[in-house]
PDB file of N, CA and C in Angstrom:
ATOM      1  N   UNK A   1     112.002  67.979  93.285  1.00  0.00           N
ATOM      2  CA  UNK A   1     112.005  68.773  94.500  1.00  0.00           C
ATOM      3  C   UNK A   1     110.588  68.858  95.045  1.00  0.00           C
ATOM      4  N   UNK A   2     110.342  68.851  96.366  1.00  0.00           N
ATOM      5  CA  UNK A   2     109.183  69.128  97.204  1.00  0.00           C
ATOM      6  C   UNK A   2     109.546  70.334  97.284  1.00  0.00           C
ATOM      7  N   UNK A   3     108.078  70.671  96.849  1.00  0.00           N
ATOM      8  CA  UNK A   3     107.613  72.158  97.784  1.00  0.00           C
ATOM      9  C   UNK A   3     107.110  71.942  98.688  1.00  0.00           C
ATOM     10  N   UNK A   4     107.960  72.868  99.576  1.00  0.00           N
ATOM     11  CA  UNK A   4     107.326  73.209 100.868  1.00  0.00           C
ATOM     12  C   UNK A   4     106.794  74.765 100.962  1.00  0.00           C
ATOM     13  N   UNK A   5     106.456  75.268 102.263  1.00  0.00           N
ATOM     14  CA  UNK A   5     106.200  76.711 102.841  1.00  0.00           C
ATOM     15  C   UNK A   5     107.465  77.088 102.902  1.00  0.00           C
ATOM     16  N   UNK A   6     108.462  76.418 103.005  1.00  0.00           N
ATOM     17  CA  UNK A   6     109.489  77.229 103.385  1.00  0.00           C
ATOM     18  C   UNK A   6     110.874  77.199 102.274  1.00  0.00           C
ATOM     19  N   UNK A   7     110.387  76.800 100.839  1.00  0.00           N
ATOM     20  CA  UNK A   7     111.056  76.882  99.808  1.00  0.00           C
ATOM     21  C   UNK A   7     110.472  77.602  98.906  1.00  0.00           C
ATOM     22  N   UNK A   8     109.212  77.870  98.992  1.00  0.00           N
ATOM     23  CA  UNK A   8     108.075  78.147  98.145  1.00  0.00           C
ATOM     24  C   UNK A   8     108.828  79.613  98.103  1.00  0.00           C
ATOM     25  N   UNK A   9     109.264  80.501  98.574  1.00  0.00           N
ATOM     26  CA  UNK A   9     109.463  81.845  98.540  1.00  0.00           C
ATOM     27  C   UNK A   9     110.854  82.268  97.513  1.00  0.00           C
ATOM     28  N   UNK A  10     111.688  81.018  97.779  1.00  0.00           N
ATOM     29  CA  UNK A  10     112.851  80.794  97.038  1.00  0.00           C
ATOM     30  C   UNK A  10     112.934  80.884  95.907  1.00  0.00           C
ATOM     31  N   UNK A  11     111.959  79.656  95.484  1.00  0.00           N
ATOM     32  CA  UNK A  11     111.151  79.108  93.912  1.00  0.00           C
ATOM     33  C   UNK A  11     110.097  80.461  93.384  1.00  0.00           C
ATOM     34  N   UNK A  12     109.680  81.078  94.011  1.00  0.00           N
ATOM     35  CA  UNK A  12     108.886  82.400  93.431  1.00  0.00           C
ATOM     36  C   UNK A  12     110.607  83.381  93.200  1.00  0.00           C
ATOM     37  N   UNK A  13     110.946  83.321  93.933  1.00  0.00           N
ATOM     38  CA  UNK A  13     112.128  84.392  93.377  1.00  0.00           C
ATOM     39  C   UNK A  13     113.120  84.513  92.325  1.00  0.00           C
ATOM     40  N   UNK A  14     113.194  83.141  92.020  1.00  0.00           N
ATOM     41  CA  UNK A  14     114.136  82.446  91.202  1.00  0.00           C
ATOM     42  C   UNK A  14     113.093  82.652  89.758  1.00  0.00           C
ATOM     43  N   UNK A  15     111.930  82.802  89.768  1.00  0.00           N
ATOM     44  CA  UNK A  15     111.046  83.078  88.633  1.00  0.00           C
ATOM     45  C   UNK A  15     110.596  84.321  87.915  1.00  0.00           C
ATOM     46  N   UNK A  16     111.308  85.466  89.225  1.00  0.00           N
ATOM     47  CA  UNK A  16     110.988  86.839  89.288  1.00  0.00           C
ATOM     48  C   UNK A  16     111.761  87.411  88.200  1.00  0.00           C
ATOM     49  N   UNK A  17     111.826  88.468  87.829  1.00  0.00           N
ATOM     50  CA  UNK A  17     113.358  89.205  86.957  1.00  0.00           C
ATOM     51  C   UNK A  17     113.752  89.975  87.940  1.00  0.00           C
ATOM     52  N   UNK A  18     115.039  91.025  88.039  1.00  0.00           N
ATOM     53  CA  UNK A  18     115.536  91.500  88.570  1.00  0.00           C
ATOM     54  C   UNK A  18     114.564  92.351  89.365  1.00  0.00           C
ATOM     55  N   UNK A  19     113.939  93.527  88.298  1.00  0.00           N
ATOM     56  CA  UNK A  19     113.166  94.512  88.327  1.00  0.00           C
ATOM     57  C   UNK A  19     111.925  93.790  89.482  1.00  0.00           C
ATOM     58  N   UNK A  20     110.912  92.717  89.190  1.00  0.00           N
ATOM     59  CA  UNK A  20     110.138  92.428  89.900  1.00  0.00           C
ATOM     60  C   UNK A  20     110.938  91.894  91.379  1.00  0.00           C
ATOM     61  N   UNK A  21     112.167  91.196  91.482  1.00  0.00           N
ATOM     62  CA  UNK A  21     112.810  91.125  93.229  1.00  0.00           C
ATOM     63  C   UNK A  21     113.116  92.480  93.534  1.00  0.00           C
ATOM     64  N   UNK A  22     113.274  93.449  92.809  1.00  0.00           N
ATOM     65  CA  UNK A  22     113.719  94.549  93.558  1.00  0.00           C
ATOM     66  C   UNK A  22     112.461  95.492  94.189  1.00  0.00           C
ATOM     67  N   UNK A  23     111.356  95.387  93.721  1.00  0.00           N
ATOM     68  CA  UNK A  23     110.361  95.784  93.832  1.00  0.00           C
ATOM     69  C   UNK A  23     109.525  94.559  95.180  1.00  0.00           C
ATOM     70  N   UNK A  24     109.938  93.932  95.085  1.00  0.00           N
ATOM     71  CA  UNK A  24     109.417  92.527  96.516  1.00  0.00           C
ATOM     72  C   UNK A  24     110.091  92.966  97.012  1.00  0.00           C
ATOM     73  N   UNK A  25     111.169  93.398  97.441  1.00  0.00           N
ATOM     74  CA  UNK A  25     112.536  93.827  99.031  1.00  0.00           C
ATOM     75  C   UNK A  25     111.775  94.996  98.720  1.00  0.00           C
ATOM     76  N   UNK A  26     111.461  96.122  98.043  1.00  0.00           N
ATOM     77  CA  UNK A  26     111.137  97.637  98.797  1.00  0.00           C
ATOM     78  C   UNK A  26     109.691  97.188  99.536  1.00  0.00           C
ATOM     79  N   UNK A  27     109.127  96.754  98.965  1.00  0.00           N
ATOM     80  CA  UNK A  27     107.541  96.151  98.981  1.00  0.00           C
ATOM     81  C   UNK A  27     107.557  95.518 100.733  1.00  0.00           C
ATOM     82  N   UNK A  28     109.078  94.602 100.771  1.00  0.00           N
ATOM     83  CA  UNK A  28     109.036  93.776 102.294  1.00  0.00           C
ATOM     84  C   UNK A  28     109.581  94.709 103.055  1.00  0.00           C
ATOM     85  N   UNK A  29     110.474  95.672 102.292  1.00  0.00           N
ATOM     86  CA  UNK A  29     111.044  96.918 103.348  1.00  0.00           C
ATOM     87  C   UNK A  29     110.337  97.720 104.054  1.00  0.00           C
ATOM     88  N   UNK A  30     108.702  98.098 103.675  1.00  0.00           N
ATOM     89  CA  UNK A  30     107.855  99.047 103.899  1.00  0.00           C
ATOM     90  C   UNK A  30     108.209 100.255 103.301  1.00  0.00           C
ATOM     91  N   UNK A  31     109.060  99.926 102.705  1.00  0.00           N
ATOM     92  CA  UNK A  31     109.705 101.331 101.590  1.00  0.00           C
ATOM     93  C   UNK A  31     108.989 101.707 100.429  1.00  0.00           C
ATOM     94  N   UNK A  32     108.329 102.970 100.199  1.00  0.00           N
ATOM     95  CA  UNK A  32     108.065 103.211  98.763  1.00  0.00           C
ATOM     96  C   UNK A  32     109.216 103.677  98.087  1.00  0.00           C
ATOM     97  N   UNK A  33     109.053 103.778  96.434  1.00  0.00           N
ATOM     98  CA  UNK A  33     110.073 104.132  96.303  1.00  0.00           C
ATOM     99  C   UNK A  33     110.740 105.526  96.311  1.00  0.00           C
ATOM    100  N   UNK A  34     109.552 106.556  96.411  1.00  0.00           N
ATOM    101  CA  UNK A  34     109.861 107.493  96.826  1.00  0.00           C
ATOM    102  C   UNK A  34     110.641 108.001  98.524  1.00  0.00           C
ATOM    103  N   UNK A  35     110.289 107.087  99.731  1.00  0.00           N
ATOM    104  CA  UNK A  35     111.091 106.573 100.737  1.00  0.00           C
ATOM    105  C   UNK A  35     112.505 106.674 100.376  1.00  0.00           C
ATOM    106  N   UNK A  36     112.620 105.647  98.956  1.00  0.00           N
ATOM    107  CA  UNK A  36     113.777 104.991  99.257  1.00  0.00           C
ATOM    108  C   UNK A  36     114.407 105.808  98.860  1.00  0.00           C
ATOM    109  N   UNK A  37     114.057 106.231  97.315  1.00  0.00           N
ATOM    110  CA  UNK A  37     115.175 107.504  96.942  1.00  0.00           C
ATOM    111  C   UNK A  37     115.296 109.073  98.179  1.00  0.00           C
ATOM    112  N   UNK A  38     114.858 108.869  98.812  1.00  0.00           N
ATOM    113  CA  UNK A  38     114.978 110.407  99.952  1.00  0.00           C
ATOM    114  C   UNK A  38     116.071 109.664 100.591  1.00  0.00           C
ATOM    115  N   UNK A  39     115.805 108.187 101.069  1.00  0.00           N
ATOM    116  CA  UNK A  39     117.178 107.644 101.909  1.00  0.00           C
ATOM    117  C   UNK A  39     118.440 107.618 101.170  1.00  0.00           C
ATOM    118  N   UNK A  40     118.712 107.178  99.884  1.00  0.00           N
ATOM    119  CA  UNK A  40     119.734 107.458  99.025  1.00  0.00           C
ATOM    120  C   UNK A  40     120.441 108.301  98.503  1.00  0.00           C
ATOM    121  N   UNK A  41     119.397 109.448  98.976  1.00  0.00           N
ATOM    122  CA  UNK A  41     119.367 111.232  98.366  1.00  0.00           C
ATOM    123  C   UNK A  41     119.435 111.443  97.193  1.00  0.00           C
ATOM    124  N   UNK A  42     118.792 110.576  96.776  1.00  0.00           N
ATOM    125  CA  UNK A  42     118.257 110.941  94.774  1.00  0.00           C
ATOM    126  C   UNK A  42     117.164 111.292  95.066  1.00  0.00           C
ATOM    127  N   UNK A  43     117.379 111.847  93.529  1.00  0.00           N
ATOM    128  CA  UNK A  43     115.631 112.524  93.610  1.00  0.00           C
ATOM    129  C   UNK A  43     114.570 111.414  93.081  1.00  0.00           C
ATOM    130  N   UNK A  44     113.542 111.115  93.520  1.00  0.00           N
ATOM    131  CA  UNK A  44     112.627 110.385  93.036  1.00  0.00           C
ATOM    132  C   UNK A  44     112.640 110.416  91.241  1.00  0.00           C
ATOM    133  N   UNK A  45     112.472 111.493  90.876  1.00  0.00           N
ATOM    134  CA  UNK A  45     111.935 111.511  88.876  1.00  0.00           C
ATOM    135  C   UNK A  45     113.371 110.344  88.470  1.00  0.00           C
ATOM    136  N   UNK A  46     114.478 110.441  89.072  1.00  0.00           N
ATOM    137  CA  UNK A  46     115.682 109.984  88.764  1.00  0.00           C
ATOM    138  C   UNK A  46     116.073 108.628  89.109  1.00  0.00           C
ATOM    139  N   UNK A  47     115.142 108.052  90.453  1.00  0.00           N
ATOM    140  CA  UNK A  47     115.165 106.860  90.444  1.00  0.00           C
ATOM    141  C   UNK A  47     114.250 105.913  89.791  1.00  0.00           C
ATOM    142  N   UNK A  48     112.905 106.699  89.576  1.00  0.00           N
ATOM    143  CA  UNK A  48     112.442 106.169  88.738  1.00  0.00           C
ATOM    144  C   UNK A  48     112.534 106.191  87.511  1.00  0.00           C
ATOM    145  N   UNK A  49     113.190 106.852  86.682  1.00  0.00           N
ATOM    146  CA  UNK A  49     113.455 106.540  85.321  1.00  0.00           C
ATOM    147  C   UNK A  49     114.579 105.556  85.318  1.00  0.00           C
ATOM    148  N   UNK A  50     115.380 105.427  86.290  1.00  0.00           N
ATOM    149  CA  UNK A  50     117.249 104.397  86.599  1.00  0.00           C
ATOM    150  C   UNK A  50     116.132 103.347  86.333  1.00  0.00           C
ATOM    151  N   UNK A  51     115.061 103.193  86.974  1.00  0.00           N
ATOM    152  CA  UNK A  51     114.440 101.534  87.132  1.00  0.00           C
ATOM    153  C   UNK A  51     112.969 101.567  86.312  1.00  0.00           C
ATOM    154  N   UNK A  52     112.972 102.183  84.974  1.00  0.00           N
ATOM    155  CA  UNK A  52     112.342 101.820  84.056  1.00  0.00           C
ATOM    156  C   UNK A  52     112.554 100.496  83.575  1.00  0.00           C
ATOM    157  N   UNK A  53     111.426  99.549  83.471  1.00  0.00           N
ATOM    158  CA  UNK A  53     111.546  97.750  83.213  1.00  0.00           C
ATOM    159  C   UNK A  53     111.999  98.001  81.924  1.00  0.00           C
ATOM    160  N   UNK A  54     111.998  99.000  81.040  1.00  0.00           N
ATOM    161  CA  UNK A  54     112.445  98.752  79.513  1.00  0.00           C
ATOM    162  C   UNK A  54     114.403  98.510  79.863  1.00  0.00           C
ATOM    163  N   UNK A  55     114.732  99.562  80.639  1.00  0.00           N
ATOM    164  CA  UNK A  55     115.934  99.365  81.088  1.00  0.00           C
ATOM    165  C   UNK A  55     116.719  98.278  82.080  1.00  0.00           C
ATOM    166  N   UNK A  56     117.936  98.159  81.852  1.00  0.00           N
ATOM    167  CA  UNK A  56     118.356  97.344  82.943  1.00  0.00           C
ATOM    168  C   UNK A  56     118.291  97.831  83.588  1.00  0.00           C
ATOM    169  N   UNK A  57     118.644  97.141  85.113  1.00  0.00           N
ATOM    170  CA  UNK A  57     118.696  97.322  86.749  1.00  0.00           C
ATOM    171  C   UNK A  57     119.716  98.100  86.301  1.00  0.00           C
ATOM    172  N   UNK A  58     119.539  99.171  86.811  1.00  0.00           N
ATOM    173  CA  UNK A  58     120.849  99.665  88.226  1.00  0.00           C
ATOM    174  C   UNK A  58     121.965  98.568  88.448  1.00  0.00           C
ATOM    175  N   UNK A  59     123.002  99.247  88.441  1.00  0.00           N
ATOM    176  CA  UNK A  59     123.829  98.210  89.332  1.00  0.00           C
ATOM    177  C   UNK A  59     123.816  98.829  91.007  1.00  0.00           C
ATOM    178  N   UNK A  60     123.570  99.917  91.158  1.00  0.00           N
ATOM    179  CA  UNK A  60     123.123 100.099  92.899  1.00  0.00           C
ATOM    180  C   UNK A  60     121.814  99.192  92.990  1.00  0.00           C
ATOM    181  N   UNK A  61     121.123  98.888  92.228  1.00  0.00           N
ATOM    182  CA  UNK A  61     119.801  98.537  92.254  1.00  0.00           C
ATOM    183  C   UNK A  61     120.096  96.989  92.540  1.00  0.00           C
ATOM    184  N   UNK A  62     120.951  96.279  91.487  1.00  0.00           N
ATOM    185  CA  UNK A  62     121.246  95.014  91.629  1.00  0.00           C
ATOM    186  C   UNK A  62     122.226  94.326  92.912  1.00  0.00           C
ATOM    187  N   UNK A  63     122.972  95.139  93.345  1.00  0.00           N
ATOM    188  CA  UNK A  63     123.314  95.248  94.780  1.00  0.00           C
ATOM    189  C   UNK A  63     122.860  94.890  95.759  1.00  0.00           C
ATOM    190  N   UNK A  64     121.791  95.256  95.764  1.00  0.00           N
ATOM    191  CA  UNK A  64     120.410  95.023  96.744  1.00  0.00           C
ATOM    192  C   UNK A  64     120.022  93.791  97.046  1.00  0.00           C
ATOM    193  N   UNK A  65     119.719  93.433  95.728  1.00  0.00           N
ATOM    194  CA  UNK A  65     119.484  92.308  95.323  1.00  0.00           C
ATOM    195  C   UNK A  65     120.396  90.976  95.811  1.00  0.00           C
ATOM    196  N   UNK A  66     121.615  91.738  95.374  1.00  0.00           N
ATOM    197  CA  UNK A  66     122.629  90.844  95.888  1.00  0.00           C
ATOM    198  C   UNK A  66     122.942  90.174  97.537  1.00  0.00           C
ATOM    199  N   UNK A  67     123.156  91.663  97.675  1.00  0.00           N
ATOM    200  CA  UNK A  67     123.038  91.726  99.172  1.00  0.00           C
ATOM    201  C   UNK A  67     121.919  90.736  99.454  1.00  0.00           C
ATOM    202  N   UNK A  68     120.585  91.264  99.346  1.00  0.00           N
ATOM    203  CA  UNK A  68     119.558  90.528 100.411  1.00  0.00           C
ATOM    204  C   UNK A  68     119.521  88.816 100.006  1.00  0.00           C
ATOM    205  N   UNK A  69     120.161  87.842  98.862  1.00  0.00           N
ATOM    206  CA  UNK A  69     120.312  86.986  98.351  1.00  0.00           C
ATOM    207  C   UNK A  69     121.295  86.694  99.379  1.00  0.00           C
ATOM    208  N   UNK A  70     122.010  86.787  99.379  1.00  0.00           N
ATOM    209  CA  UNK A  70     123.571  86.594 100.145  1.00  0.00           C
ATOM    210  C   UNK A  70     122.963  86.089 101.669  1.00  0.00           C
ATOM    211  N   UNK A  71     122.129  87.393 102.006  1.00  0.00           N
ATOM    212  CA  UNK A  71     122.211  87.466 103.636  1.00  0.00           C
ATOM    213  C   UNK A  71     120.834  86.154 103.686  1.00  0.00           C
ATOM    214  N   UNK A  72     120.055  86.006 102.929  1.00  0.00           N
ATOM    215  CA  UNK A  72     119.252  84.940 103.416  1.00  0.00           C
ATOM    216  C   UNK A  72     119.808  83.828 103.159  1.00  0.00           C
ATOM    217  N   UNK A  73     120.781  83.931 102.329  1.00  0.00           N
ATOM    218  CA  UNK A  73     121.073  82.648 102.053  1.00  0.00           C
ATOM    219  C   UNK A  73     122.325  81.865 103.536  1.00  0.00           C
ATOM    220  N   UNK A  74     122.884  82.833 104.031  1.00  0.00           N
ATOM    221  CA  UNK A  74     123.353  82.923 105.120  1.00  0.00           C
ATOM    222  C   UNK A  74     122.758  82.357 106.558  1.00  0.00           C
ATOM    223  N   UNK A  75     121.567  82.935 106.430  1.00  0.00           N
ATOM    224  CA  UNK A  75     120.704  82.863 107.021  1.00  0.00           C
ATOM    225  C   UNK A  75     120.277  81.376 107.330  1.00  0.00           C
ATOM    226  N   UNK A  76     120.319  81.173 106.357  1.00  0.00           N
ATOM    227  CA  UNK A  76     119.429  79.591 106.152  1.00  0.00           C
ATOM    228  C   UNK A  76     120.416  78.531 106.573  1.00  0.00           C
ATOM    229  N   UNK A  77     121.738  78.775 106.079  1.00  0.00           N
ATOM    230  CA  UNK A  77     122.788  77.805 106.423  1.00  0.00           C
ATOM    231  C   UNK A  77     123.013  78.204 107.728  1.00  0.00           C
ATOM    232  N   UNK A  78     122.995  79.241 108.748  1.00  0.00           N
ATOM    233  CA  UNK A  78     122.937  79.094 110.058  1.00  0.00           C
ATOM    234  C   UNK A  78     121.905  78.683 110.683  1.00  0.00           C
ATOM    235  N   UNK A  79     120.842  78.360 110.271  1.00  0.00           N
ATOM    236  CA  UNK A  79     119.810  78.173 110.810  1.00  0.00           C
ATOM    237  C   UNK A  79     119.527  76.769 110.581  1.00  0.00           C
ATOM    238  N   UNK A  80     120.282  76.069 109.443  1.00  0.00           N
ATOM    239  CA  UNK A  80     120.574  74.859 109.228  1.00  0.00           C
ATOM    240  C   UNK A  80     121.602  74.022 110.043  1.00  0.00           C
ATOM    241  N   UNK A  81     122.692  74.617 109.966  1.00  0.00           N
ATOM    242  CA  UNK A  81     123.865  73.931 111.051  1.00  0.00           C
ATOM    243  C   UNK A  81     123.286  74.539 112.643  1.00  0.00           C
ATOM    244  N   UNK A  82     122.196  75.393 112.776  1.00  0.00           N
ATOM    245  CA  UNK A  82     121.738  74.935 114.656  1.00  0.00           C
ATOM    246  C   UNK A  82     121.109  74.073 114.844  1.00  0.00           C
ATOM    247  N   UNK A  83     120.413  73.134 113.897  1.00  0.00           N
ATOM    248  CA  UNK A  83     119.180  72.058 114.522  1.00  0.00           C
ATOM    249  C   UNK A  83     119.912  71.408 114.182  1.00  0.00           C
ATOM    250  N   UNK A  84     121.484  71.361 114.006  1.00  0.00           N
ATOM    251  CA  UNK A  84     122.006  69.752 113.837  1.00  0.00           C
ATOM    252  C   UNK A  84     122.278  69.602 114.903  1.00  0.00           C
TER     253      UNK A  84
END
């Protein structure tokens, strides 16, 4: 495979663990995580212990994940079938 600029972000993600992509989407969200838990209406002490790295993800946590995987990947295949 060639790397490019525009795979290069893919190939870093695919290298990440859960915990470190979930922390890149709050990071690209402009979200801290204190932000995020006020939007969720948890309390911060509670989201941060859910996403202690000794622990697994969340499955709300891995969701996210999912989700934003899904939608770029979406993304890309529409953005692929317009320059044909």
């Amino acid at each position: 495979m060639v790397i490019t600029p525009k795979n290069l972000k893919d190939l870093t993600l695919l290298k990440m663990t859960d915990h470190q992509k979930f922390k890149a989407l709050l990071d690209e969200s402009g979200l801290s995580r204190e932000d995020f838990a006020n939007e969720m209406g948890i309390k911060f002490t509670s989201m941060t212990n859910q996403l202690a790295p000794a622990k697994d993800l969340p499955k709300w946590a891995k969701s996210v994940i999912i989700f934003h995987e899904r939608w770029e990947e979406k993304k890309k295949n529409n953005s692929d079938e317009s320059s044909v």
